[in-house]
N, C-alpha and C. Protein backbone atom coordinates (compact mmCIF):
# COMPACT_ATOMS: atom_id res chain seq x y z
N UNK A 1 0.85 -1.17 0.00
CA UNK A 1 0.00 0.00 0.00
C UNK A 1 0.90 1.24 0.00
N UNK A 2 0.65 2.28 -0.99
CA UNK A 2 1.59 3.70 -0.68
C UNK A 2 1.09 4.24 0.34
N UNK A 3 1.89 5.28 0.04
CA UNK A 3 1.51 6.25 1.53
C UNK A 3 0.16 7.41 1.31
N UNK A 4 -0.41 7.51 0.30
CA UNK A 4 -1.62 8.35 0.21
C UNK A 4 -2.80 7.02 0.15
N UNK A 5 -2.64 5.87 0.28
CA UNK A 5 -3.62 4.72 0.12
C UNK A 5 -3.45 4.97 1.43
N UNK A 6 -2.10 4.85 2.16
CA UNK A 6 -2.56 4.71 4.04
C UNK A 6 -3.24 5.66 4.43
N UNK A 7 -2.73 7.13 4.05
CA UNK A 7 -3.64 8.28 4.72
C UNK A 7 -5.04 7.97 4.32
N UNK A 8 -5.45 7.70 3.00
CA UNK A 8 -6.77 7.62 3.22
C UNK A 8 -7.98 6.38 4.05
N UNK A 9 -7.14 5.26 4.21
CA UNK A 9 -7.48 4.73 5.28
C UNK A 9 -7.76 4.87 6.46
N UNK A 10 -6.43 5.45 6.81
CA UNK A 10 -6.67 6.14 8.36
C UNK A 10 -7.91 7.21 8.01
N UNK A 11 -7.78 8.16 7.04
CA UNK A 11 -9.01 9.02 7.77
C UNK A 11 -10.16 8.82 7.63
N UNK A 12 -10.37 7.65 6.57
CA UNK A 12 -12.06 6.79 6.51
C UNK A 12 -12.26 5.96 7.70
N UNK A 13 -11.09 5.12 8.38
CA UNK A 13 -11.46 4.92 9.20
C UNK A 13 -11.87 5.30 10.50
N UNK A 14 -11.10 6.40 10.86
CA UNK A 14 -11.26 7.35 11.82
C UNK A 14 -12.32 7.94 12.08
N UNK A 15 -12.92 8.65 10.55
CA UNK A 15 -14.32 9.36 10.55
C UNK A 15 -15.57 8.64 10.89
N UNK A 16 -15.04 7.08 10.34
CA UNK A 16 -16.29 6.14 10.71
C UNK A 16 -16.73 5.98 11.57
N UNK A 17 -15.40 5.68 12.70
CA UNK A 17 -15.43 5.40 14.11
C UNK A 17 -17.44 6.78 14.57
N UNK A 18 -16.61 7.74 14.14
CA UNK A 18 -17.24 9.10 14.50
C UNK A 18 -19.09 8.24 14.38
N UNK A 19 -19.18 8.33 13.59
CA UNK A 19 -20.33 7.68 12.87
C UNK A 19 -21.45 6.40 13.47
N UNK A 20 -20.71 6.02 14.37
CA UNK A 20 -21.34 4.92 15.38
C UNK A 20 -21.39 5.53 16.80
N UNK A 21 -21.45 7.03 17.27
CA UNK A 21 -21.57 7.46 18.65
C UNK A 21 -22.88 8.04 18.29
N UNK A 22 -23.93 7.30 18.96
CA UNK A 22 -25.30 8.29 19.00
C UNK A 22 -24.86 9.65 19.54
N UNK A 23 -25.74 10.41 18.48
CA UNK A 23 -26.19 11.71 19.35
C UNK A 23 -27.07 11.89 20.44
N UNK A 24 -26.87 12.35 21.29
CA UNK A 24 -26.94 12.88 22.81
C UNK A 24 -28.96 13.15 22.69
N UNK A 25 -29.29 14.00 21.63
CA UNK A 25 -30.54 14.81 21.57
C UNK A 25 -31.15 14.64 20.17
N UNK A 26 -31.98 14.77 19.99
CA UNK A 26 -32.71 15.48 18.59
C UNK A 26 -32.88 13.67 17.53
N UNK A 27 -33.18 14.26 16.44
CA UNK A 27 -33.37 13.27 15.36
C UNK A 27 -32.22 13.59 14.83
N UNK A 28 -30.66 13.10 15.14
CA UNK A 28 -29.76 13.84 14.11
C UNK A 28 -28.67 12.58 13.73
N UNK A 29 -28.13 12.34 13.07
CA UNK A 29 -27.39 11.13 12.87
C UNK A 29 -26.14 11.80 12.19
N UNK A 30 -25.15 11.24 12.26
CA UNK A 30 -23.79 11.55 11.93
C UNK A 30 -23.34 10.79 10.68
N UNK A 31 -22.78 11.56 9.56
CA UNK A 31 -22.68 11.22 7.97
C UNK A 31 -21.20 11.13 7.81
N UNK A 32 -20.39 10.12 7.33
CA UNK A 32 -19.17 10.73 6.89
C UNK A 32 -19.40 10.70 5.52
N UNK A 33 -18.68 11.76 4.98
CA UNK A 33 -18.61 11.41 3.04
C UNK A 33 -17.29 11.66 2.39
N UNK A 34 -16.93 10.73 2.06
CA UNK A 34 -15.67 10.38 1.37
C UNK A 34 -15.88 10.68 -0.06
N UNK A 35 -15.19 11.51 -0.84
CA UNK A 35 -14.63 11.19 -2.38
C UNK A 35 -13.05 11.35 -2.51
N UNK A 36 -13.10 9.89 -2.44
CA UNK A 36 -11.20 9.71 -2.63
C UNK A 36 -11.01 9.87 -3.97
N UNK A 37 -11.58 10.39 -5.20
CA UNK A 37 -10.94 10.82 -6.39
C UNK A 37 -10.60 12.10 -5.85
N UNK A 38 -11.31 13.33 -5.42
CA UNK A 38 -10.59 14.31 -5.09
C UNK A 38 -9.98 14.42 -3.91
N UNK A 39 -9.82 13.65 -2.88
CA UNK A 39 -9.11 13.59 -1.55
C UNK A 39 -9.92 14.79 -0.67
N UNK A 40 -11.11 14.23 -0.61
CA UNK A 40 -11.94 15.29 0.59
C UNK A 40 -12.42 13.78 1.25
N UNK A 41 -12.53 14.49 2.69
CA UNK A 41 -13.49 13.69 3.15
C UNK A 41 -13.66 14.41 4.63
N UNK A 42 -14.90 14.43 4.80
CA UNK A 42 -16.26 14.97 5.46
C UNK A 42 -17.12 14.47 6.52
N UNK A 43 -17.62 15.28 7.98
CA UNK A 43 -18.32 14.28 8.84
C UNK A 43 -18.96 15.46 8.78
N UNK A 44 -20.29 14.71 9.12
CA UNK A 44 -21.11 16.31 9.25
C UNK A 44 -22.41 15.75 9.90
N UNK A 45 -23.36 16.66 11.02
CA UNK A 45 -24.39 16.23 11.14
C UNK A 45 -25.81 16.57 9.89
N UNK A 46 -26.89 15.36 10.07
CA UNK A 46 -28.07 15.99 9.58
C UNK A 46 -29.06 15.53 10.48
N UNK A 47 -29.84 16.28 10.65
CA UNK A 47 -31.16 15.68 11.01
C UNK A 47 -32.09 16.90 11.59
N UNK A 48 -33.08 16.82 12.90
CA UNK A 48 -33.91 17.98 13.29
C UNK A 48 -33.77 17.49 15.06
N UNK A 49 -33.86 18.96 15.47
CA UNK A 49 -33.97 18.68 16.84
C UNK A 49 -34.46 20.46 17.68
N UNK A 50 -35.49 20.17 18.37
CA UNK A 50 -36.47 21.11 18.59
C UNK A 50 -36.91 21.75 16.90
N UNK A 51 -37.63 20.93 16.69
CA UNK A 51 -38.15 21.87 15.22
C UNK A 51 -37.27 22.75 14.47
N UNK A 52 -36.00 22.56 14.78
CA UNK A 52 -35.00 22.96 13.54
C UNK A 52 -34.12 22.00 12.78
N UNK A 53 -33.78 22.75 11.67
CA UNK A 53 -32.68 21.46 10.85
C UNK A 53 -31.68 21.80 11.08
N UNK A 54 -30.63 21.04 11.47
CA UNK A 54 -29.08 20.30 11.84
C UNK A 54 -28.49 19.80 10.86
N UNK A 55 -27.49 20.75 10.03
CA UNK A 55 -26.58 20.61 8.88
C UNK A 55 -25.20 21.04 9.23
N UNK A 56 -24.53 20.10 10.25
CA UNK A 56 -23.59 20.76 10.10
C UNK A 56 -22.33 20.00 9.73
N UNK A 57 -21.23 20.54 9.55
CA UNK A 57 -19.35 20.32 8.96
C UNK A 57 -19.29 19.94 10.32
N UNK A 58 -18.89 18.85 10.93
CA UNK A 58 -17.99 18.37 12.07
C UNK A 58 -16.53 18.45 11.99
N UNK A 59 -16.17 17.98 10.91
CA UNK A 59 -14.82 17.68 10.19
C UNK A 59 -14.56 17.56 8.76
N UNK A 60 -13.29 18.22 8.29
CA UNK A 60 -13.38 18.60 6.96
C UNK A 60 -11.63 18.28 6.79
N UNK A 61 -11.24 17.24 6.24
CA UNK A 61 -10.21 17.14 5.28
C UNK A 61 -10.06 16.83 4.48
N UNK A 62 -9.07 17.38 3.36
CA UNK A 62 -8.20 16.92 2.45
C UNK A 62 -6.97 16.57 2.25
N UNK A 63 -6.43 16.04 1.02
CA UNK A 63 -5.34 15.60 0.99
C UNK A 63 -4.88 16.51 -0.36
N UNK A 64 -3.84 17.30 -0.20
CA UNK A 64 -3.56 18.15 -0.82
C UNK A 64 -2.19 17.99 -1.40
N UNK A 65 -1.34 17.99 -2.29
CA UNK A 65 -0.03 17.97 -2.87
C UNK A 65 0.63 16.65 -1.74
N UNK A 66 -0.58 15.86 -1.06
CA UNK A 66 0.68 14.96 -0.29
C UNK A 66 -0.06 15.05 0.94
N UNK A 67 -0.09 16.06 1.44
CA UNK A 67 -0.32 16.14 3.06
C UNK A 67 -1.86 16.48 3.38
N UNK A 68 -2.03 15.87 4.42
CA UNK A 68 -3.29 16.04 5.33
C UNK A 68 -3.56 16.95 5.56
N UNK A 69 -4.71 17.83 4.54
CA UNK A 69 -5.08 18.77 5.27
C UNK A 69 -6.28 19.17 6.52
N UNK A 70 -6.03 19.69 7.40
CA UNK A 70 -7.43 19.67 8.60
C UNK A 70 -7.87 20.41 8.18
N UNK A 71 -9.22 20.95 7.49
CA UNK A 71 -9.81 22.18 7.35
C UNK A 71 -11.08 22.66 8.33
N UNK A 72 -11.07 21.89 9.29
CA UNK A 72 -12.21 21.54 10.14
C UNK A 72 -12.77 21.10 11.03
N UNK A 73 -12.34 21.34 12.20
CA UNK A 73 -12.58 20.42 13.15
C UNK A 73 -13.53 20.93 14.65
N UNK A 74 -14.50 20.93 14.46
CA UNK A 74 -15.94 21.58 15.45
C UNK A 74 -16.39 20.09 16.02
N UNK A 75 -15.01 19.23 16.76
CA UNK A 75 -15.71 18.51 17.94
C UNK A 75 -14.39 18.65 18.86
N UNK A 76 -15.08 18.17 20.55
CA UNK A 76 -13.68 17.92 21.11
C UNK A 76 -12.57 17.97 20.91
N UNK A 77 -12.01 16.59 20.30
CA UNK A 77 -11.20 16.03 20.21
C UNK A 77 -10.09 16.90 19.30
N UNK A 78 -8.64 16.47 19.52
CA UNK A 78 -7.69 16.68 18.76
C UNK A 78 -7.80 15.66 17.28
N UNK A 79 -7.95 15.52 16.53
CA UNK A 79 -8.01 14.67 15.23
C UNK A 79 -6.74 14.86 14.34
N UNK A 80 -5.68 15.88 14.68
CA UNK A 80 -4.30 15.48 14.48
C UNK A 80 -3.91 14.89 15.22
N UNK A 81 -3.70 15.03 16.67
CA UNK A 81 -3.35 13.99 17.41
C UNK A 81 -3.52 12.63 17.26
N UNK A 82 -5.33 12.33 17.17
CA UNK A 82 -5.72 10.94 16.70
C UNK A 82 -4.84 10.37 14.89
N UNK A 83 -5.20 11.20 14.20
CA UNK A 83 -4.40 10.96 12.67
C UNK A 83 -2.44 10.51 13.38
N UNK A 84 -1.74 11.28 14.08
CA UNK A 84 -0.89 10.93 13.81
C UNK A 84 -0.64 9.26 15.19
N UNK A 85 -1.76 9.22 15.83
CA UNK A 85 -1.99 8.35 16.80
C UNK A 85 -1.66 6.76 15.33
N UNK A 86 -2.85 7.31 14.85
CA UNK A 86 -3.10 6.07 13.94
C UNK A 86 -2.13 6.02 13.11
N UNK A 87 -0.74 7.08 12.59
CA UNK A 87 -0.17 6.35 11.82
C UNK A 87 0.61 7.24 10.77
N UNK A 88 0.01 8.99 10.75
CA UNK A 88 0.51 9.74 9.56
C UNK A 88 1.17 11.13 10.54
N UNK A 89 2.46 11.16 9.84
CA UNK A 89 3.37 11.88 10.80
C UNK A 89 2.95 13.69 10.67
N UNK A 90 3.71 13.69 11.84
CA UNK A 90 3.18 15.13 12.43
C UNK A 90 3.55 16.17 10.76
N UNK A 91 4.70 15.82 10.39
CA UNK A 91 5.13 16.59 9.13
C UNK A 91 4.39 16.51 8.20
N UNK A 92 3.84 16.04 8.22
CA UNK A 92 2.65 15.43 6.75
C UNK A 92 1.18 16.04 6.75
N UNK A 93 0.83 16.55 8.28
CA UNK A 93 -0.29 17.32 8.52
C UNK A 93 -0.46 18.26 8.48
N UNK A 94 -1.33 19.47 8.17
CA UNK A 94 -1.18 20.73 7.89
C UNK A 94 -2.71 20.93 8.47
N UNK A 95 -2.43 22.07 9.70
CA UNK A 95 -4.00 22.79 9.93
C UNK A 95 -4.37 23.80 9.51
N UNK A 96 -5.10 23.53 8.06
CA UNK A 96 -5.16 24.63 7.76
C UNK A 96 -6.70 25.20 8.11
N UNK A 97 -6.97 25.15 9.27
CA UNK A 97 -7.77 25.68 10.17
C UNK A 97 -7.00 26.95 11.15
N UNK A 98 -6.04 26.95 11.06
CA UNK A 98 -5.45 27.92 11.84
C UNK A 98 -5.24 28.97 10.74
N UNK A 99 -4.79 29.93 10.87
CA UNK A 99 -3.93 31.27 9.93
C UNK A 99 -2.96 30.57 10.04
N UNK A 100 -2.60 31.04 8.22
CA UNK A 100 -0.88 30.77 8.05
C UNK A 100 0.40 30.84 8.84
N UNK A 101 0.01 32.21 9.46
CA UNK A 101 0.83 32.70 10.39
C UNK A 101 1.46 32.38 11.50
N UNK A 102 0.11 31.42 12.06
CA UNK A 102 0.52 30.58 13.08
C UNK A 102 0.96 29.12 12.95
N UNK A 103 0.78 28.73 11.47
CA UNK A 103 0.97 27.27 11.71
C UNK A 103 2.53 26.72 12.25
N UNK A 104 3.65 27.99 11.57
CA UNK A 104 4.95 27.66 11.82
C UNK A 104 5.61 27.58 13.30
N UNK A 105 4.46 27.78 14.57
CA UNK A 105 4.84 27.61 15.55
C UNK A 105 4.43 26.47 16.18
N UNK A 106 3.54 25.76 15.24
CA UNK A 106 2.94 24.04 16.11
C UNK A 106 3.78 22.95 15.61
N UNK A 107 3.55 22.16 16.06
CA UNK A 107 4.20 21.13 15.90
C UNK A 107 3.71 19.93 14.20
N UNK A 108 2.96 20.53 13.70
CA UNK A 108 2.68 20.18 12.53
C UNK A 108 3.14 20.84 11.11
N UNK A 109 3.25 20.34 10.35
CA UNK A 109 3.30 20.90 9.33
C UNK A 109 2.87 22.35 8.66
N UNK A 110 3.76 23.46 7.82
CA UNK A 110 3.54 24.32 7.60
C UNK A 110 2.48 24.80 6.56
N UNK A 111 3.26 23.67 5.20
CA UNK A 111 2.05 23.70 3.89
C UNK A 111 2.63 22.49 3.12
């Protein structure tokens, strides 16, 4: 397996995990959506809870020139941490959830 077949493993599998924790409230269920031709892949809620609709981006990456990009991350958890838990190195990740500006002081990747 290369190394962009592993990253995308790890992060289908990872997101899946996501995907089997009921939600807490409401009618809302948790979606991941993968298109590994363009290297996105997506968790997001849908559903209704108090008479409104629940659409949201949980998590948003791509895989960009090589590296993992985070574009997204509105839960708890660290999900670079978990990504490089499972297997894809800190250099290879890029948050590009942060400003540029700051990425060169974390411990991840710049671009």
């Amino acid at each position: 397996m290369n190394i962009l077949d592993n990253y995308r493993k790890i992060i289908t599998t990872t997101l899946k995990e996501y995907t089997r924790i009921p939600y807490a409230y409401g009618d809302i269920r948790t979606e991941a959506v993968f298109d590994s031709t363009n290297d996105r892949y997506v968790l997001v809620n849908v559903g209704w809870f108090n008479g409104q609709r629940d659409h949201t981006c949980l998590i948003h990456i791509d895989i960009i020139d090589g590296k993992v990009w985070l574009q997204r991350n509105d839960t708890e958890d660290s999900i670079a941490s978990i990504l490089v838990e499972a297997g894809i190195p800190k250099e290879q990740i890029v948050l590009g959830l942060r400003p540029p500006e700051v990425r060169p002081y974390t411990v991840y990747a710049v671009a």
